[in-house]
N, C-alpha and C. Protein backbone atom coordinates (compact mmCIF):
# COMPACT_ATOMS: atom_id res chain seq x y z
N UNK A 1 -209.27 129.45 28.55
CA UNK A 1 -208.63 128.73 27.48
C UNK A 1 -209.49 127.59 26.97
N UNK A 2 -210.17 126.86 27.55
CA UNK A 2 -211.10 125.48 27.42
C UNK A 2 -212.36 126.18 26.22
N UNK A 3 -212.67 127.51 26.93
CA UNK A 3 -213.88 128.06 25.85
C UNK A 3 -213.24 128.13 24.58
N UNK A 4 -211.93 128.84 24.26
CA UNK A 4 -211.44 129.38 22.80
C UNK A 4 -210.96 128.01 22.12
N UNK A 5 -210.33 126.63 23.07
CA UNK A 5 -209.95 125.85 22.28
C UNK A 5 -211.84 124.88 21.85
N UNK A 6 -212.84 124.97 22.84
CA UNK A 6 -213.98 124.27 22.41
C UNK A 6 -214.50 125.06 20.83
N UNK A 7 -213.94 126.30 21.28
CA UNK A 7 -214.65 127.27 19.95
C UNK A 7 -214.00 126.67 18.56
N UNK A 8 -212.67 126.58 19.01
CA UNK A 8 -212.08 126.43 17.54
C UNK A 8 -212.36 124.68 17.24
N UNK A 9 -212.97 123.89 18.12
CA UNK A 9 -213.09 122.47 17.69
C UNK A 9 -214.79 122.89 17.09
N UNK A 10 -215.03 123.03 17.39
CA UNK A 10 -216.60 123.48 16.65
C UNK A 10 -216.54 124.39 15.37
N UNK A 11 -215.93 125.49 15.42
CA UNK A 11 -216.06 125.86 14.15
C UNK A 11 -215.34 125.15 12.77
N UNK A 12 -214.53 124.30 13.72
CA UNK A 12 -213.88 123.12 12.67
C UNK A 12 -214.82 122.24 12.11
N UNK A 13 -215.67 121.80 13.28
CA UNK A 13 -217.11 120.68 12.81
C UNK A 13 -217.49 121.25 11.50
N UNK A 14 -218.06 122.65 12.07
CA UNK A 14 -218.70 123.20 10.98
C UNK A 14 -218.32 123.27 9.56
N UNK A 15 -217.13 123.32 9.83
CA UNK A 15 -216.50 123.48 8.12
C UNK A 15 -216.17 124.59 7.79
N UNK A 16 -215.58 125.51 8.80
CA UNK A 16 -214.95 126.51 8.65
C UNK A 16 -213.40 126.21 8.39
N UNK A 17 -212.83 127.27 7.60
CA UNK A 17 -211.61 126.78 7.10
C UNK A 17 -210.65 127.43 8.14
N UNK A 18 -209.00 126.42 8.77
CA UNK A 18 -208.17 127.10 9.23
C UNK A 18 -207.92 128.38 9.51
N UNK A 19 -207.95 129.01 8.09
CA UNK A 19 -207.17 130.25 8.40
C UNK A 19 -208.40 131.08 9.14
N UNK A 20 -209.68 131.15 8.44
CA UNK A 20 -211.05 131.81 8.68
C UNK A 20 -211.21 131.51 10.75
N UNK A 21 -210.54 130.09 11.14
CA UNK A 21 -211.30 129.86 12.18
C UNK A 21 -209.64 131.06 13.22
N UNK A 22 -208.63 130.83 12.53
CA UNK A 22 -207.31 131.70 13.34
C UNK A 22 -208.01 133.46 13.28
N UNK A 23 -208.59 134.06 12.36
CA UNK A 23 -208.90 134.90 11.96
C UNK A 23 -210.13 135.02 13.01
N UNK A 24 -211.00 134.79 12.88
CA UNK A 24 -211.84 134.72 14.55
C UNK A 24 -211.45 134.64 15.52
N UNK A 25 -210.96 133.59 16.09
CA UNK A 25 -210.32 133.33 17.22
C UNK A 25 -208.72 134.25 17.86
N UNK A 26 -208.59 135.01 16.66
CA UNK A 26 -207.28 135.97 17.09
C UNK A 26 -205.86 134.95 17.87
N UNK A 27 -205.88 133.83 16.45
CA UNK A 27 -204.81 133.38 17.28
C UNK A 27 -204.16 132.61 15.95
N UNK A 28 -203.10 132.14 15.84
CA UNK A 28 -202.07 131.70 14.45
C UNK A 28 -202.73 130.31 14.04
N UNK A 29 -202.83 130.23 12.83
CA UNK A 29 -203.39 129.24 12.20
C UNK A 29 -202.84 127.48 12.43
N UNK A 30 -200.98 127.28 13.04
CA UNK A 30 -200.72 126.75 13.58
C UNK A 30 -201.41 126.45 14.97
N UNK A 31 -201.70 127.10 15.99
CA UNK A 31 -202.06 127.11 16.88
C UNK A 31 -203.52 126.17 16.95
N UNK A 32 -204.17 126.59 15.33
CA UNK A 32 -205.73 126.22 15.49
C UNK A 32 -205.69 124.58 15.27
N UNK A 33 -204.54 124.38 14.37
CA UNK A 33 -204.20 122.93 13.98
C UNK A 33 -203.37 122.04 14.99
N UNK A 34 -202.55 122.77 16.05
CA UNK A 34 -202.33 122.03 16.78
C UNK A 34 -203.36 121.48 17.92
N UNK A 35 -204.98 122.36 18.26
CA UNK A 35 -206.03 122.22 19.12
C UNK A 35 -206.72 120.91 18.73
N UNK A 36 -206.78 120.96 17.42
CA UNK A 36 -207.67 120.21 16.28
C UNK A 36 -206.97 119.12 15.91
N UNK A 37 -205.30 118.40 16.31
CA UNK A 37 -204.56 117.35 16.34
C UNK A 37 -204.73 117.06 17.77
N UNK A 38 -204.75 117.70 18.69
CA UNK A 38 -204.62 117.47 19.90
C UNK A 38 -205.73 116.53 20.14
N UNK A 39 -206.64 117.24 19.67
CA UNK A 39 -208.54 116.61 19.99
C UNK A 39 -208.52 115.04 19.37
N UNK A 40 -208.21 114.94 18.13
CA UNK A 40 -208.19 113.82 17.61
C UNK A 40 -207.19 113.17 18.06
N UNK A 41 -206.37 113.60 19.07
CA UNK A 41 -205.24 111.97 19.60
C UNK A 41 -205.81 111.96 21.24
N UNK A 42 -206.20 112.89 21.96
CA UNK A 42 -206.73 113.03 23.23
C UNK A 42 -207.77 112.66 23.55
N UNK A 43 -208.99 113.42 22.63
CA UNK A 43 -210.17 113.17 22.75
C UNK A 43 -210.39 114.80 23.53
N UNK A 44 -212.21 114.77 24.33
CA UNK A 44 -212.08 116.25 24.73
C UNK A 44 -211.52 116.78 26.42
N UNK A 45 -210.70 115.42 26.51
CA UNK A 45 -209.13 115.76 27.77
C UNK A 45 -208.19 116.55 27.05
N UNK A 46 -208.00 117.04 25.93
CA UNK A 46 -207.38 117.79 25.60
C UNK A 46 -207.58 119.19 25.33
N UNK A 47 -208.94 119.29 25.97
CA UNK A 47 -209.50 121.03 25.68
C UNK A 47 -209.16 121.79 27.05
N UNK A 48 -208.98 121.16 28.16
CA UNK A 48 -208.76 121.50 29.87
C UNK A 48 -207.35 121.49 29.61
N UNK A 49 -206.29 122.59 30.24
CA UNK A 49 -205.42 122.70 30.38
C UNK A 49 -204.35 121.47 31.37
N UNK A 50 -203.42 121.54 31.28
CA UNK A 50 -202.56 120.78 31.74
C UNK A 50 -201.66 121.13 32.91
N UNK A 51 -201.37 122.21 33.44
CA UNK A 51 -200.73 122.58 34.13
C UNK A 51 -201.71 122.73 35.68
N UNK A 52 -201.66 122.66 36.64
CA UNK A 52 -202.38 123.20 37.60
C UNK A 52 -201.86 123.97 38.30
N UNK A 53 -201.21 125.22 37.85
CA UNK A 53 -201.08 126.07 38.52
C UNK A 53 -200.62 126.59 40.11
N UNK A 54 -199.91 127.70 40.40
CA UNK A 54 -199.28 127.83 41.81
C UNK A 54 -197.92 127.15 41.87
N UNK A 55 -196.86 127.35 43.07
CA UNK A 55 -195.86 126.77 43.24
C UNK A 55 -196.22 125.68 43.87
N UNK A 56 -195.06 124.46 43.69
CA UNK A 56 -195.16 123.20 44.57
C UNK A 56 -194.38 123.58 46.02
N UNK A 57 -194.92 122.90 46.68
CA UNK A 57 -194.57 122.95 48.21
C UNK A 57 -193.32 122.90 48.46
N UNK A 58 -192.87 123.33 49.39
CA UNK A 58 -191.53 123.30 49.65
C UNK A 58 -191.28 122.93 50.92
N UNK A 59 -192.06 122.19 51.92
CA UNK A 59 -191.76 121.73 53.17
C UNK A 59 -192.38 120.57 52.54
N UNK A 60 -191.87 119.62 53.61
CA UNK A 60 -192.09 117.83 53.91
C UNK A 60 -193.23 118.18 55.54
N UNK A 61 -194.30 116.96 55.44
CA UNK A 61 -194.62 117.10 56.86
C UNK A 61 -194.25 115.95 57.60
N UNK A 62 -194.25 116.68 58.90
CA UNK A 62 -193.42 115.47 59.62
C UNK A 62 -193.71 114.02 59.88
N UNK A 63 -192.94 112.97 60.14
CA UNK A 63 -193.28 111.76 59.89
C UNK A 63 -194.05 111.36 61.38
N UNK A 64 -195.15 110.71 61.53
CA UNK A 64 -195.71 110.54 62.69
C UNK A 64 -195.48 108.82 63.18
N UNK A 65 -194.93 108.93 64.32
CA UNK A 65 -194.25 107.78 64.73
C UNK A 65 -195.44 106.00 65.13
């Protein structure tokens, strides 16, 4: 995900237009503008995903006296 959203912040540099950069990237032209708002309020902490993945734990460890 980090490669396709770096792709679509670069072909933005370039001066490729919205729809042209959704049309490459195989993904909705919303989508390309929300990467490209994201960048400009985040900075490039917003190209690395957010979630880290797997379930959270479900035991406590025990308290050591």
């Amino acid at each position: 995900m980090t490669w396709r959203r770096a792709q679509m912040v670069l072909l933005s540099a370039q001066g490729m237009s919205v729809a042209k950069i959704a049309q490459v990237a195989f993904t909705s032209e919303d989508r390309v503008r929300d990467v490209i708002h994201n960048l400009n309020a985040d900075g490039f902490d917003s190209l690395y995903p957010k979630y880290k993945g797997g379930r959270a734990p479900t035991f406590t460890l025990p308290a050591t006296p």
